[in-house]
Protein backbone atom coordinates (compact mmCIF):
# COMPACT_ATOMS: atom_id res chain seq x y z
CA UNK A 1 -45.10 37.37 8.14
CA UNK A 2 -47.08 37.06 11.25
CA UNK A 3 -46.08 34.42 14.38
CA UNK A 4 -48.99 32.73 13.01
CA UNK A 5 -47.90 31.92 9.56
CA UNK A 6 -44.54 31.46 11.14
CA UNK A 7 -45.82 28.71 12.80
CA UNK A 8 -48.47 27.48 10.59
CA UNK A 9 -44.89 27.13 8.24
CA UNK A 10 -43.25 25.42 10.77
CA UNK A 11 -45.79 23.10 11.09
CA UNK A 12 -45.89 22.21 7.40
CA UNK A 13 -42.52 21.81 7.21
CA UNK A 14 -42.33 19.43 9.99
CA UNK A 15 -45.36 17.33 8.20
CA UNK A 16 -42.74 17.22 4.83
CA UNK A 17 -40.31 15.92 6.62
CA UNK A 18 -42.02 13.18 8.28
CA UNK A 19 -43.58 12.27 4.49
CA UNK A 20 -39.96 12.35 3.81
CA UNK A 21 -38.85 9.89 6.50
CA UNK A 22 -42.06 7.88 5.40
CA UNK A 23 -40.93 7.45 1.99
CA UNK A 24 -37.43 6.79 2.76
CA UNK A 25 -38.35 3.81 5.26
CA UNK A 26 -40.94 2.35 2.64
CA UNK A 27 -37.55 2.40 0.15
CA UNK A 28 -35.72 0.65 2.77
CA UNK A 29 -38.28 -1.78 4.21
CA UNK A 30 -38.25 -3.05 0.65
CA UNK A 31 -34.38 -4.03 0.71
CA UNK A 32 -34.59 -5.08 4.46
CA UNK A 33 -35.02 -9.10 6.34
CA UNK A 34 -38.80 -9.68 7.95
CA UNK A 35 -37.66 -8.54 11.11
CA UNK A 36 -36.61 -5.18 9.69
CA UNK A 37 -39.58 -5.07 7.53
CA UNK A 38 -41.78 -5.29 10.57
CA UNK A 39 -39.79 -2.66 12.78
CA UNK A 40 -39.85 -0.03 9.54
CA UNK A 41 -44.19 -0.63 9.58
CA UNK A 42 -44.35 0.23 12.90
CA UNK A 43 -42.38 3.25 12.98
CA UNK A 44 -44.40 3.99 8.95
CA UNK A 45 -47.40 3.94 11.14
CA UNK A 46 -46.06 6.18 13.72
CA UNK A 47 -45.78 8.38 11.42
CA UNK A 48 -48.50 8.31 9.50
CA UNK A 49 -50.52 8.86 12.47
CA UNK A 50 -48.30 11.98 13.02
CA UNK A 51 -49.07 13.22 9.80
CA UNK A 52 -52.99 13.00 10.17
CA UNK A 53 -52.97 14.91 13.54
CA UNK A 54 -50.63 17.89 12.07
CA UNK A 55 -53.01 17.97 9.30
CA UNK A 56 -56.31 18.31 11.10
CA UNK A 57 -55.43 21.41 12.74
């Protein structure tokens, strides 16, 4: 494996585990107060937007 698909690897594996921290702050904004609710969109956005970047390259 070359440094590039090394990193390319890396890279998708960071992107998985944002998805997972995405999906397991959707499963808790649904348990959580308003307040919560609206702190766990925020950071869903974040990361969202974190996702789209890594995955235009």
């Amino acid at each position: 494996m070359s440094k590039s698909d090394a990193y390319q690897r890396k890279g998708e594996a960071q992107v998985e585990k944002w998805k997972a921290e995405l999906d397991q702050l959707k499963a808790e904004a649904k348990n959580s107060s308003a307040d919560a609710q609206i702190s766990a969109e925020k950071k869903m956005d974040e990361l969202k937007k974190k996702i789209d970047e890594a995955q235009k390259d």
